[in-house]
Protein backbone atom coordinates (compact mmCIF):
# COMPACT_ATOMS: atom_id res chain seq x y z
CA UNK A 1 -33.14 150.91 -25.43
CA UNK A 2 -34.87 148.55 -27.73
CA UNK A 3 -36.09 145.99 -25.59
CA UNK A 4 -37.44 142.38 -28.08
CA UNK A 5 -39.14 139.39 -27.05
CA UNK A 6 -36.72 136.36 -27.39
CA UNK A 7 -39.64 133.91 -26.41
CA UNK A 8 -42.93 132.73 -24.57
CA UNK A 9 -43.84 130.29 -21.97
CA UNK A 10 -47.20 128.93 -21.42
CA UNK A 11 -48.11 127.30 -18.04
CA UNK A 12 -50.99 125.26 -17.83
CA UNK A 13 -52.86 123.64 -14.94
CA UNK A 14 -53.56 119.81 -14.33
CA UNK A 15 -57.00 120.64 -16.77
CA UNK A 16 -55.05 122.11 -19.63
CA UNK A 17 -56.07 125.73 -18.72
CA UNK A 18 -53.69 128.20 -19.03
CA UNK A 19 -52.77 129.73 -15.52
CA UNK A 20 -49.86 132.24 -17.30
CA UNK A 21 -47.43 133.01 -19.72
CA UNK A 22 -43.90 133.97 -18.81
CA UNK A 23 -42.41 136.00 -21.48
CA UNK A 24 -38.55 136.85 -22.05
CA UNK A 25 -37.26 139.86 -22.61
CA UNK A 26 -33.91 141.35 -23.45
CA UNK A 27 -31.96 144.51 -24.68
CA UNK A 28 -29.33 146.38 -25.51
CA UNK A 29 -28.30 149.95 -25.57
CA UNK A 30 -24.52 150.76 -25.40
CA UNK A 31 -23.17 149.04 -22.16
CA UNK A 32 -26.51 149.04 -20.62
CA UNK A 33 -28.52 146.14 -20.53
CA UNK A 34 -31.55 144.01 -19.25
CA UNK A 35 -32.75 140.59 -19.38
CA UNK A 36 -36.15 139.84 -17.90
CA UNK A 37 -38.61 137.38 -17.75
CA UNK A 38 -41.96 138.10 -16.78
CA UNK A 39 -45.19 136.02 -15.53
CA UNK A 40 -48.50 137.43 -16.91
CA UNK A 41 -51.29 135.89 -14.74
CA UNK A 42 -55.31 135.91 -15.42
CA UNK A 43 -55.38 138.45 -12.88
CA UNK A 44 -53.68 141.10 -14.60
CA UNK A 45 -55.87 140.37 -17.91
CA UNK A 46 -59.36 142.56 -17.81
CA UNK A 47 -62.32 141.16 -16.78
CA UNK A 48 -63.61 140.29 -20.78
CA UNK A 49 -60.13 138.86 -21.50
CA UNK A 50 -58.61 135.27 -21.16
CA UNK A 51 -55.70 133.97 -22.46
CA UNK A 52 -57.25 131.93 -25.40
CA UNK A 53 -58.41 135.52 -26.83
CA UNK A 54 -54.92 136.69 -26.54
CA UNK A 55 -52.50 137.43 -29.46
CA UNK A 56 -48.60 137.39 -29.14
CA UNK A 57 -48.81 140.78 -29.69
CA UNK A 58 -51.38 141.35 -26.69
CA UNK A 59 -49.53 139.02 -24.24
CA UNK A 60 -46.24 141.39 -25.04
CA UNK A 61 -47.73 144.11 -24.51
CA UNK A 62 -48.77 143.09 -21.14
CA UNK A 63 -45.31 141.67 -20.14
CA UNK A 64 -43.38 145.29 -21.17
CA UNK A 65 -46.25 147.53 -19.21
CA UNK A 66 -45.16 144.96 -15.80
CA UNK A 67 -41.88 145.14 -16.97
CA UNK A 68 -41.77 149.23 -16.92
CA UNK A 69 -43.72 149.44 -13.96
CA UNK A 70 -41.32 147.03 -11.77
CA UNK A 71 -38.01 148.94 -13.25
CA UNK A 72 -39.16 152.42 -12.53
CA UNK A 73 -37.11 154.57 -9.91
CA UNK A 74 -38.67 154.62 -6.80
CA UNK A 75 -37.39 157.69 -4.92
């Protein structure tokens, strides 16, 4: 299933920090589909990244790894 980004969300504290970015995903395969959106938060970033380093790219990356991980079969 081809799964795209359809768009990002950044949250930002009272300071103007970013706390997290929700991103939305959604796809299509046959009569199967998903629509997701997920929050990435500082602490799922490594210790030498924040979210001002960050590319769209990066953030997306991050987003389908959580995404994977919370659709997987658990037997």
């Amino acid at each position: 299933m081809n799964i795209r980004t359809t768009s990002l969300s950044y949250n930002f504290d009272s300071e103007g920090n970013t706390t997290s970015v929700t991103v939305s995903l959604s796809g299509q395969g046959g009569s199967d589909y998903i629509n997701a959106n997920m929050a990435v938060t500082a602490e799922e970033l490594t210790k030498d990244q924040t979210f001002d380093d960050l590319t769209k790219k990066d953030i997306t990356t991050i987003a389908r790894a959580k995404l994977a991980k919370a659709m997987a079969v658990k037997e």
